[in-house]
N, C-alpha and C. Protein backbone atom coordinates (compact mmCIF):
# COMPACT_ATOMS: atom_id res chain seq x y z
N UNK A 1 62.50 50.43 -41.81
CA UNK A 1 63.01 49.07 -41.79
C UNK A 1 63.36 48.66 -40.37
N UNK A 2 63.59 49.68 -39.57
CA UNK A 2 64.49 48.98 -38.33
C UNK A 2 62.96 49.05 -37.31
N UNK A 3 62.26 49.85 -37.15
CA UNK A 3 60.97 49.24 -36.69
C UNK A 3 60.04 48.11 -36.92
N UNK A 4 60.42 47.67 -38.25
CA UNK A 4 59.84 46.79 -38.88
C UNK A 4 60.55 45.32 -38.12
N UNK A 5 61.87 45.47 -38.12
CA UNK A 5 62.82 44.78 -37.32
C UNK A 5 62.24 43.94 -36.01
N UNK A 6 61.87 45.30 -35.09
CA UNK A 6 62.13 45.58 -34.02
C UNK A 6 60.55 44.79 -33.65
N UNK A 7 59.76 45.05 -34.68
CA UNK A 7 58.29 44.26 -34.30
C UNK A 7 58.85 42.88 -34.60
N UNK A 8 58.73 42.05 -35.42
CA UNK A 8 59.43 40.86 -35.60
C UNK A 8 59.99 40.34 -34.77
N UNK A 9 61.38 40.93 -34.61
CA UNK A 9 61.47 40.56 -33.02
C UNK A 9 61.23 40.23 -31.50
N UNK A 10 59.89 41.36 -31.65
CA UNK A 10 59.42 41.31 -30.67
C UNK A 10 58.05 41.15 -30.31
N UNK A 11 57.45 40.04 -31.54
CA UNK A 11 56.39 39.66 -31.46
C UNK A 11 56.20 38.21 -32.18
N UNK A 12 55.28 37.48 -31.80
CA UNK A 12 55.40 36.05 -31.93
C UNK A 12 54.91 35.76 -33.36
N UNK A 13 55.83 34.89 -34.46
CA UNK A 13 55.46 34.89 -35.85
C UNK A 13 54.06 34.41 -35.78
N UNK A 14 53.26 33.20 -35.20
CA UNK A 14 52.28 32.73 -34.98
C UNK A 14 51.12 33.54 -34.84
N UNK A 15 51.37 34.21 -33.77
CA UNK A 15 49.94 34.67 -33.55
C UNK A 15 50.11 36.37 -33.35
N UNK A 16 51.28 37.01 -33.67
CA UNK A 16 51.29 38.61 -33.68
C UNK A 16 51.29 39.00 -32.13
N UNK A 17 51.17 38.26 -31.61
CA UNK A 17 51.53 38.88 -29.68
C UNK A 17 52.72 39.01 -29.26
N UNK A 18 53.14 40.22 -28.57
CA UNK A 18 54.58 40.60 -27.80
C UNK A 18 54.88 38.74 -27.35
N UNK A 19 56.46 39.14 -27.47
CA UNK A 19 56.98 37.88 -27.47
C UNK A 19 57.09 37.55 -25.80
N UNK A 20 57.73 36.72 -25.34
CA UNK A 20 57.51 36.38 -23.52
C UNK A 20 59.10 37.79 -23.13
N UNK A 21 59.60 37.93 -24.05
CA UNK A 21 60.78 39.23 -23.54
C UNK A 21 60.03 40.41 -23.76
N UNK A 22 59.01 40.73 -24.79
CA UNK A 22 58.53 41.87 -24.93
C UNK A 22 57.39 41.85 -23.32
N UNK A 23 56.47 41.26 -23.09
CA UNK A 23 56.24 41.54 -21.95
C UNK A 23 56.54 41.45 -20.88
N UNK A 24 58.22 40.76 -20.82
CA UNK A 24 58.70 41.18 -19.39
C UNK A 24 59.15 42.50 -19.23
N UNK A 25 59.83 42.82 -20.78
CA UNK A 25 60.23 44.78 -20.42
C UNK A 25 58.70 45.15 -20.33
N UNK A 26 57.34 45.22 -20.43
CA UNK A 26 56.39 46.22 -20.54
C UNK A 26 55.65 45.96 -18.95
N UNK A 27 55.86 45.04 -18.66
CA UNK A 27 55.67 44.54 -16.87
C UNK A 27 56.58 45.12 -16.27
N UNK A 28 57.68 45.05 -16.29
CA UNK A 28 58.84 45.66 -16.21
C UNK A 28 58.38 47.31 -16.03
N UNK A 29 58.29 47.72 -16.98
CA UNK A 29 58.15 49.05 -17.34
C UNK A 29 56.44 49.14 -16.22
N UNK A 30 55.69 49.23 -16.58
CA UNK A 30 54.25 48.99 -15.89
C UNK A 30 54.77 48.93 -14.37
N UNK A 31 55.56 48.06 -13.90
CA UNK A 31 55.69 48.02 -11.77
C UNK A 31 56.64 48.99 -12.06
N UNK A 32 57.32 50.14 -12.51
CA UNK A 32 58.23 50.65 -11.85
C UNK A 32 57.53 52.06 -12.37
N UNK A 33 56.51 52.28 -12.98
CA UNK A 33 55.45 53.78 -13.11
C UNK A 33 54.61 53.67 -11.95
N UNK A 34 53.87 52.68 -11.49
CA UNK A 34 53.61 52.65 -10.53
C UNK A 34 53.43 53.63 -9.76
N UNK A 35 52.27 53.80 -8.79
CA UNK A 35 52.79 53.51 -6.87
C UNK A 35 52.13 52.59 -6.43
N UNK A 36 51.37 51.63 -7.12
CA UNK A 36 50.58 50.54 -6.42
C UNK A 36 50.46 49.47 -7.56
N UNK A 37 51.85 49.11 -6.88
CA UNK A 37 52.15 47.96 -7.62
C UNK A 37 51.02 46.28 -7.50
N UNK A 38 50.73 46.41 -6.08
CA UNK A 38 49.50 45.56 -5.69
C UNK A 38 48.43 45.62 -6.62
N UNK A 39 48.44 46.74 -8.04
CA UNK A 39 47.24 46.89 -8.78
C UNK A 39 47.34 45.90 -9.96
N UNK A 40 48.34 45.38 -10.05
CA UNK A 40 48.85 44.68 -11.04
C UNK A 40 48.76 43.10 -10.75
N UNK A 41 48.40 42.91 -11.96
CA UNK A 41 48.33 41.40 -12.01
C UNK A 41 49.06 40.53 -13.18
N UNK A 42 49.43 39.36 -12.91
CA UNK A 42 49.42 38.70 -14.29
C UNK A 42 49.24 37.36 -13.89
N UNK A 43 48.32 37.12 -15.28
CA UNK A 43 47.73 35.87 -15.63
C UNK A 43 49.06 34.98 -16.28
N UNK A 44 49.24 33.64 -16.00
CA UNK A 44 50.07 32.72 -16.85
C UNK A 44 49.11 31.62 -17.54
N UNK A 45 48.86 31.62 -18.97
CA UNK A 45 48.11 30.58 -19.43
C UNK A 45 48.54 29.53 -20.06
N UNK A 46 48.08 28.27 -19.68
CA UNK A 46 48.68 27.36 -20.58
C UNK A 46 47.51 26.46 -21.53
N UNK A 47 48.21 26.28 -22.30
CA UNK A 47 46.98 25.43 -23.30
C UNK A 47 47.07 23.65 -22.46
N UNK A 48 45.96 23.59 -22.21
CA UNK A 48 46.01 21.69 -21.60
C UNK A 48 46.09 20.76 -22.55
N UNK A 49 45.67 21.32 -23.87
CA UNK A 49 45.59 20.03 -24.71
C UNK A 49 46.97 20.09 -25.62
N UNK A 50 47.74 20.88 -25.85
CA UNK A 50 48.82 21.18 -26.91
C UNK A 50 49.49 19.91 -27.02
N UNK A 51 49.71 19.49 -26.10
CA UNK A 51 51.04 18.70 -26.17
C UNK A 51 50.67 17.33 -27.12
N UNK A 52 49.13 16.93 -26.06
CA UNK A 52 48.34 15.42 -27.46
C UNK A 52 48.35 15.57 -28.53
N UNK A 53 47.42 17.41 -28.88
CA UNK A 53 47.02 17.70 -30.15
C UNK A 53 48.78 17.66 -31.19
N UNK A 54 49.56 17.85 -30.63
CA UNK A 54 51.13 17.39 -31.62
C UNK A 54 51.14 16.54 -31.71
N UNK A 55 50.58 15.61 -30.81
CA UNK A 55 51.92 14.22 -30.79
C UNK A 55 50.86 13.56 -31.76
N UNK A 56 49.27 13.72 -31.68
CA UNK A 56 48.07 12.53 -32.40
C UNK A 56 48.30 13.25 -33.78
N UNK A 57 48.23 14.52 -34.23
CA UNK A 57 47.50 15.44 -35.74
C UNK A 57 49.35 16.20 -35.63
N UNK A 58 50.09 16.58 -35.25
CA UNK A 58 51.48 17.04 -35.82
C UNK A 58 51.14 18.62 -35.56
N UNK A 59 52.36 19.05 -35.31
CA UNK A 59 52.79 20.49 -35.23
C UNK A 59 51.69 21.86 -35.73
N UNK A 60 51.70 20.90 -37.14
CA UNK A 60 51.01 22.25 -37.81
C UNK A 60 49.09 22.56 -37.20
N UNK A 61 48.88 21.08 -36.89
CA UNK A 61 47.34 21.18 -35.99
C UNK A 61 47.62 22.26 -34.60
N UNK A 62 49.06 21.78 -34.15
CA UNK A 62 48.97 22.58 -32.85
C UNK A 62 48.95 24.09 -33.27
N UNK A 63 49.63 24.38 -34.04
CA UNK A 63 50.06 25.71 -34.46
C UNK A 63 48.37 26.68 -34.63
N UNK A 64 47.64 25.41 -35.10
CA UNK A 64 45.91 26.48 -35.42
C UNK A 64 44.89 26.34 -34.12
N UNK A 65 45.57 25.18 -33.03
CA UNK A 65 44.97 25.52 -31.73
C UNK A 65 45.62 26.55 -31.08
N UNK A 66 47.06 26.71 -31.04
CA UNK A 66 47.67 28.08 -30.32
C UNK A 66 46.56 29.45 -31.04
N UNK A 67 46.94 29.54 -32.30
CA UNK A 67 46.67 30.70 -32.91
C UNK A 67 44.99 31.04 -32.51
N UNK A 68 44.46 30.01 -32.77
CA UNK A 68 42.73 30.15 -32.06
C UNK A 68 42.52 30.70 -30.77
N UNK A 69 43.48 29.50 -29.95
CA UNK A 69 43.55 30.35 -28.39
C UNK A 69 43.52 31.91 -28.36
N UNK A 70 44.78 31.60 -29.08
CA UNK A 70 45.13 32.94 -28.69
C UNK A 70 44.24 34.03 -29.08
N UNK A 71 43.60 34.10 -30.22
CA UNK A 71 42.72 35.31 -30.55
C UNK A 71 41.34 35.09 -29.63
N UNK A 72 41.15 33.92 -29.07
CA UNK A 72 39.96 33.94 -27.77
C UNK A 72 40.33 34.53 -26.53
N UNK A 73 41.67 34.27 -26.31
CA UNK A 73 42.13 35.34 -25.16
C UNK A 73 42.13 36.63 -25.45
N UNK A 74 42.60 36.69 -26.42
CA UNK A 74 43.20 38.46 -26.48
C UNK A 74 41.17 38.89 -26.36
N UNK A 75 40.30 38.35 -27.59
CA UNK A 75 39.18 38.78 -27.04
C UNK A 75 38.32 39.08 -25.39
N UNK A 76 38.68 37.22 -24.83
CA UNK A 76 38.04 37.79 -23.69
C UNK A 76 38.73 39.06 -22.52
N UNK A 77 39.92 38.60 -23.03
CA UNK A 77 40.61 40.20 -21.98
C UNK A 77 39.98 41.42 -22.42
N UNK A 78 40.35 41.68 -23.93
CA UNK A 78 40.16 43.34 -24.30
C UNK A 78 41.43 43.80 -24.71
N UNK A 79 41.22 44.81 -25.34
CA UNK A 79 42.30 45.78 -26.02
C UNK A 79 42.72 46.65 -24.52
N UNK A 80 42.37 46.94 -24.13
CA UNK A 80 43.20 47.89 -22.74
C UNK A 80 44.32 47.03 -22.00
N UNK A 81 44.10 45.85 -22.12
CA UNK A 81 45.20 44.90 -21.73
C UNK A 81 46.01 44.29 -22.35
N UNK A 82 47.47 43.71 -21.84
CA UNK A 82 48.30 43.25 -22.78
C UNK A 82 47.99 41.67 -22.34
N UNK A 83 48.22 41.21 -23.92
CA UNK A 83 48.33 39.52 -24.03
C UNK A 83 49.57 39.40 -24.97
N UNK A 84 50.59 38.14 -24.02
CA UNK A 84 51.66 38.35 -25.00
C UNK A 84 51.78 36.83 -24.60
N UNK A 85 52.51 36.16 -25.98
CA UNK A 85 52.72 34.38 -26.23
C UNK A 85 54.20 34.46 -25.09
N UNK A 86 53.94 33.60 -24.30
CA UNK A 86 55.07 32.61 -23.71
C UNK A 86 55.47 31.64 -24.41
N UNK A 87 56.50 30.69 -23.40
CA UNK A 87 57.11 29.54 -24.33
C UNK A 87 55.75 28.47 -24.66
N UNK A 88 55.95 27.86 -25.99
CA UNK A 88 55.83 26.48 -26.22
C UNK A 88 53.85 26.56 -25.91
N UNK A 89 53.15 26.27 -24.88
CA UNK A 89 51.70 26.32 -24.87
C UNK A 89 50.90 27.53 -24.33
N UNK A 90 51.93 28.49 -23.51
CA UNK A 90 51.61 29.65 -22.74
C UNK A 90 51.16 30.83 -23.56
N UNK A 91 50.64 31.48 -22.81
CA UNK A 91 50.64 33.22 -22.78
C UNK A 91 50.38 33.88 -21.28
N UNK A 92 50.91 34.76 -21.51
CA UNK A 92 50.84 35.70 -20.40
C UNK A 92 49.71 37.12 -20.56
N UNK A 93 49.33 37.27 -19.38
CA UNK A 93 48.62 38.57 -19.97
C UNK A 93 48.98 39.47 -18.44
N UNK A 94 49.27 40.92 -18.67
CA UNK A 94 49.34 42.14 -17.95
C UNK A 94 48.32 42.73 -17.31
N UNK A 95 47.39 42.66 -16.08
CA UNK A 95 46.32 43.41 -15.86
C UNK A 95 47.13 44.49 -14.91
N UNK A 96 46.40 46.03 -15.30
CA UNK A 96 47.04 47.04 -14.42
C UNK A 96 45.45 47.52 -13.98
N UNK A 97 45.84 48.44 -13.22
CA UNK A 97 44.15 48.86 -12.24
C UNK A 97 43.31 47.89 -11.80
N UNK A 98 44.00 47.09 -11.30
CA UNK A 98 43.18 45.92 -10.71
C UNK A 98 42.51 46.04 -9.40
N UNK A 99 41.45 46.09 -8.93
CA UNK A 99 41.23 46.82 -7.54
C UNK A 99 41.41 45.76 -6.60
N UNK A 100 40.92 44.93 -7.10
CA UNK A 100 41.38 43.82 -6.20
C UNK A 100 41.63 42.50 -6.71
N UNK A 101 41.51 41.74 -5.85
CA UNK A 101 42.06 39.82 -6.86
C UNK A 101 41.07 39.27 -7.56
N UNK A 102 39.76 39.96 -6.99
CA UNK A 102 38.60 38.94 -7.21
C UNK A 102 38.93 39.78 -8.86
N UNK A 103 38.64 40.97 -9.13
CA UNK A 103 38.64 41.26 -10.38
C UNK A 103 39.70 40.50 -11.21
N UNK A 104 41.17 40.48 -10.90
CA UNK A 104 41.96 39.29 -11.62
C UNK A 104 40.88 38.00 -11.90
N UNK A 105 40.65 37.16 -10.92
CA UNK A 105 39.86 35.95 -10.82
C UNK A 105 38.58 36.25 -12.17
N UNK A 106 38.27 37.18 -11.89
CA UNK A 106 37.09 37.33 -13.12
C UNK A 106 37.53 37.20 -14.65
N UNK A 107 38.49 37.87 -14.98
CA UNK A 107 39.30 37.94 -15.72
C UNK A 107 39.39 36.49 -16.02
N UNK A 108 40.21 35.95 -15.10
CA UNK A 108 40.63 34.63 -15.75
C UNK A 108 39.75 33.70 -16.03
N UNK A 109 38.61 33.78 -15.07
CA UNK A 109 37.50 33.05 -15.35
C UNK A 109 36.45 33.32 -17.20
N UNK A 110 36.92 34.55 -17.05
CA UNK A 110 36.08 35.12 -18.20
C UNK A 110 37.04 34.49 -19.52
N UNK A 111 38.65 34.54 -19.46
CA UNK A 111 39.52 33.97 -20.80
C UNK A 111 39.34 32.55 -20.18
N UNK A 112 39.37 31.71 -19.34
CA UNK A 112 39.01 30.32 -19.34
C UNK A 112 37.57 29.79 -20.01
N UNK A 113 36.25 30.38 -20.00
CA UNK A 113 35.35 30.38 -20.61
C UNK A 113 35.37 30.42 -22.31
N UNK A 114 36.03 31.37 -22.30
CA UNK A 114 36.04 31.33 -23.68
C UNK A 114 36.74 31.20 -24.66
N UNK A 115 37.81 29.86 -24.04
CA UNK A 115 38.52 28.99 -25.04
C UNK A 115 37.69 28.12 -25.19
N UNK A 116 36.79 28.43 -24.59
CA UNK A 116 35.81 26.51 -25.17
C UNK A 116 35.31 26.78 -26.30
N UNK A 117 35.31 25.62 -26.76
CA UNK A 117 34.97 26.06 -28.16
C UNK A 117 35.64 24.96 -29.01
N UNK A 118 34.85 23.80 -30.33
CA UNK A 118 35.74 23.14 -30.51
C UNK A 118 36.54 23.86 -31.97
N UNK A 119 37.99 24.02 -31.99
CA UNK A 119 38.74 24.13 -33.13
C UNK A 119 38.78 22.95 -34.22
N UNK A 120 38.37 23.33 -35.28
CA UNK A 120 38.62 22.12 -36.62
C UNK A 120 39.80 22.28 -37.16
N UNK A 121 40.18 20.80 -37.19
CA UNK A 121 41.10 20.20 -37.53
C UNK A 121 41.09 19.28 -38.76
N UNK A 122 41.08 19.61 -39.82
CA UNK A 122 41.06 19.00 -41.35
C UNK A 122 39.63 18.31 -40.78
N UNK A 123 39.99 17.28 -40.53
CA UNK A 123 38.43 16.18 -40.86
C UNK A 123 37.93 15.90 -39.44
N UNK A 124 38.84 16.44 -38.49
CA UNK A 124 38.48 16.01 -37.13
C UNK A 124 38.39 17.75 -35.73
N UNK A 125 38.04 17.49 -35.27
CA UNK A 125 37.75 18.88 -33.89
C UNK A 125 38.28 18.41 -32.50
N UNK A 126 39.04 19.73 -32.29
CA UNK A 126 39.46 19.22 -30.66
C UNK A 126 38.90 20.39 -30.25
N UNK A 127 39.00 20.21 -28.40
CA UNK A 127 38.36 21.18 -27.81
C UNK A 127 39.14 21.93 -26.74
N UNK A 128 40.47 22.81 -26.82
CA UNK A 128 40.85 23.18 -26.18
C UNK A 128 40.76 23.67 -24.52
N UNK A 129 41.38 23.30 -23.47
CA UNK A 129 40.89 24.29 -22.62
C UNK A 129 41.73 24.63 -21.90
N UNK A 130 42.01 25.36 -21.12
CA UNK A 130 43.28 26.30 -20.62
C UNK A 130 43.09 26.01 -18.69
N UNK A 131 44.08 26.18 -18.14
CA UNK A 131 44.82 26.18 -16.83
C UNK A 131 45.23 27.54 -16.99
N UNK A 132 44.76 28.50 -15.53
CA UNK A 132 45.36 29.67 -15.95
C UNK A 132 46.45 29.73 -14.14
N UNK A 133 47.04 30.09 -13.95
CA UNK A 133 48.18 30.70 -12.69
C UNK A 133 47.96 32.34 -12.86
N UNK A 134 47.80 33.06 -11.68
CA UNK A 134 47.21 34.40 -11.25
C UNK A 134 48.12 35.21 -10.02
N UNK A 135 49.08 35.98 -10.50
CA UNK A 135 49.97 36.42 -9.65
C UNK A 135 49.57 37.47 -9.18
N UNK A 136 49.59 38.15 -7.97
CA UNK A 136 49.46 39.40 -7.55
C UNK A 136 50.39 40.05 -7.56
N UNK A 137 50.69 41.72 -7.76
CA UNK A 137 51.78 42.50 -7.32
C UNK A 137 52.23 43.28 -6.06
N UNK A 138 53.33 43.28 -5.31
CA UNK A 138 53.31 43.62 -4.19
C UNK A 138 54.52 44.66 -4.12
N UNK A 139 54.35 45.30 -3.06
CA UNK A 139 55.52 46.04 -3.07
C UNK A 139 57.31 45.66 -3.47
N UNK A 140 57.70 44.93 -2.84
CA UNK A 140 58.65 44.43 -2.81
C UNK A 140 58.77 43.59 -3.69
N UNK A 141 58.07 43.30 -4.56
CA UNK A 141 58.22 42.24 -5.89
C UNK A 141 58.84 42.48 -7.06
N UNK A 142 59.21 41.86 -7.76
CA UNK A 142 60.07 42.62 -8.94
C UNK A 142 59.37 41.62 -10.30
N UNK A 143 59.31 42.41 -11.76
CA UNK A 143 58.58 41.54 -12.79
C UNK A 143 59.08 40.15 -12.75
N UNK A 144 60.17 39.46 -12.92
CA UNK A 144 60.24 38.52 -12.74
C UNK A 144 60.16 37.32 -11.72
N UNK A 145 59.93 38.12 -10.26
CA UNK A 145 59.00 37.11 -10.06
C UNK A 145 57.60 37.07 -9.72
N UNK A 146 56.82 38.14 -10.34
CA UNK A 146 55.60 38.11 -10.47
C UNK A 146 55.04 36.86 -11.61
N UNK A 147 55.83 37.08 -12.69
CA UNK A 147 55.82 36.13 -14.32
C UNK A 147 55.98 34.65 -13.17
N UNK A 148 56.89 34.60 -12.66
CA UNK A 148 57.36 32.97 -12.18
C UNK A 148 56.25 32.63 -10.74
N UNK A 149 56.00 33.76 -10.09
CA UNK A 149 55.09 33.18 -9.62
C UNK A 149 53.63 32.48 -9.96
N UNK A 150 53.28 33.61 -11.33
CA UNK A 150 52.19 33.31 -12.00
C UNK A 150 52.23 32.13 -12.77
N UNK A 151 53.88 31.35 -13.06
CA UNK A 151 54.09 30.18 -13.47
C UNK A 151 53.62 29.00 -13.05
N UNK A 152 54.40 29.52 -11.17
CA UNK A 152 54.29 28.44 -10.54
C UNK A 152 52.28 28.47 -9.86
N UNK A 153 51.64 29.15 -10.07
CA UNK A 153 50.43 29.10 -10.13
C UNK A 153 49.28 28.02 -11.14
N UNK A 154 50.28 28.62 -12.48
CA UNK A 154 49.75 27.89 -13.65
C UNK A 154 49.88 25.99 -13.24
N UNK A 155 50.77 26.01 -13.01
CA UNK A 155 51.30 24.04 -13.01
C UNK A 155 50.49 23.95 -11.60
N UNK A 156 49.64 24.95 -10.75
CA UNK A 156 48.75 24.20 -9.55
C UNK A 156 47.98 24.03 -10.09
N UNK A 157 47.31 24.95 -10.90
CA UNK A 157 46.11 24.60 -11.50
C UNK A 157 46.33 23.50 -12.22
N UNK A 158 47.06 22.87 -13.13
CA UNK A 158 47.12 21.47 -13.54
C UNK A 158 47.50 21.04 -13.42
N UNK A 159 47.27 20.98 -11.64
CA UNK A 159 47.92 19.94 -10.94
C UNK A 159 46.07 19.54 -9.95
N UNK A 160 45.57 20.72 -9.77
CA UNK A 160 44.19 20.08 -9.59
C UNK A 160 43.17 19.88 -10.36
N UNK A 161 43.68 19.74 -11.22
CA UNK A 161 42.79 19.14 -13.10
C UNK A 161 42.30 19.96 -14.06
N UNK A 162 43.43 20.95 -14.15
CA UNK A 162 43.14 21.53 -15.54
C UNK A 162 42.15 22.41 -15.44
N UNK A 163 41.84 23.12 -16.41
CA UNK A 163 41.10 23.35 -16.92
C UNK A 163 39.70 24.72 -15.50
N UNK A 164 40.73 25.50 -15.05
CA UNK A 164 40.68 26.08 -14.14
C UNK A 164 41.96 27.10 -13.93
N UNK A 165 41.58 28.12 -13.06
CA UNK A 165 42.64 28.99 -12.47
C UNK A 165 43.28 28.54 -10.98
N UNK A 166 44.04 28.83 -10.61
CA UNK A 166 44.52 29.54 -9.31
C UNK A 166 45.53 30.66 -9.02
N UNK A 167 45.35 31.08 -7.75
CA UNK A 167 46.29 31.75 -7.25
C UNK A 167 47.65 31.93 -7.14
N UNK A 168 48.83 32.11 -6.86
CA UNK A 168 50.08 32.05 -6.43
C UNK A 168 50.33 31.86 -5.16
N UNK A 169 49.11 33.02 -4.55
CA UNK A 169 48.97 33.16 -2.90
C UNK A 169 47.49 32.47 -2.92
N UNK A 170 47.78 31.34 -1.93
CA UNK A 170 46.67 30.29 -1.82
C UNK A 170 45.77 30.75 -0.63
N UNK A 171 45.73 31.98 0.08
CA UNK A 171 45.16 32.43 0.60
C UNK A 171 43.83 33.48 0.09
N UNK A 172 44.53 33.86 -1.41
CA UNK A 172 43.43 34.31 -1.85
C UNK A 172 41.94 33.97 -2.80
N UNK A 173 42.24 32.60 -2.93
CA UNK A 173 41.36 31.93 -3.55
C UNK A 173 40.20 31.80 -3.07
């Protein structure tokens, strides 16, 4: 029972992914096994369309574009990696052994690809597509602000129109 608990807790009723606290302890946990913390990455994703798809078709439409997303991400990443729901349109995902950025960048390029796709909606289809923010890990960094940098990554990207990645460090793009 108390494991049973303990998942519930710590995973999102919606779509079964570690909740945004469950992957800050496993990021958390992940930079401090380490010795090359620079191997680590995390993706911040946001859904671009969530917010219309509520306000035009109601909650419960958004609820089957999250849940769609989400099982297109967790696909294009893979099982060796963690994908866990953030607040409200997000998810986050954990890359470890990353050799370098461009491989992050692939990554994100590869889960931006394949939210396209249109989701049905009773009598009507929307077409989701995602903004992703791409943090690097560095020595001196700590999980939380790898997560917030990868935040403040996410809102550049839809801030230069969606439906695209960027960096944190705008040098590596």
């Amino acid at each position: 029972a108390r494991s049973q608990l303990d998942f519930v807790l710590r995973h999102d009723q919606s779509t079964g992914l570690p909740t945004r606290a469950a992957v800050a302890d496993i990021l958390h946990d992940e930079l401090s096994r380490t010795d090359d913390p620079q191997g680590i990455a995390v993706l911040s994703i946001g859904i671009d369309v969530l917010k219309e798809v509520n306000e035009a078709y109601g909650h419960a439409a958004g609820d089957v574009v999250v849940a769609t997303v989400a099982t297109r991400v967790v696909e294009a990443v893979g099982r060796t990696n963690l994908v866990g729901r953030g607040t409200g349109d997000e998810f986050t995902v954990v890359l470890t052994g990353i050799p370098d950025p461009s491989e992050a960048a692939s990554v994100a390029e590869r889960v931006r690809v394949a939210v396209h796709g249109d989701v049905a909606l009773e009598d009507r289809t929307v077409s989701p597509t995602v903004s992703i923010g791409i943090a690097m890990g560095s020595p001196d960094g700590s999980s939380e602000d790898l997560q917030q940098e990868a935040t403040l990554a996410l809102h550049r990207a839809k801030e230069l129109g969606r439906d695209r990645w960027a960096f944190a460090d705008a040098e590596l793009a």
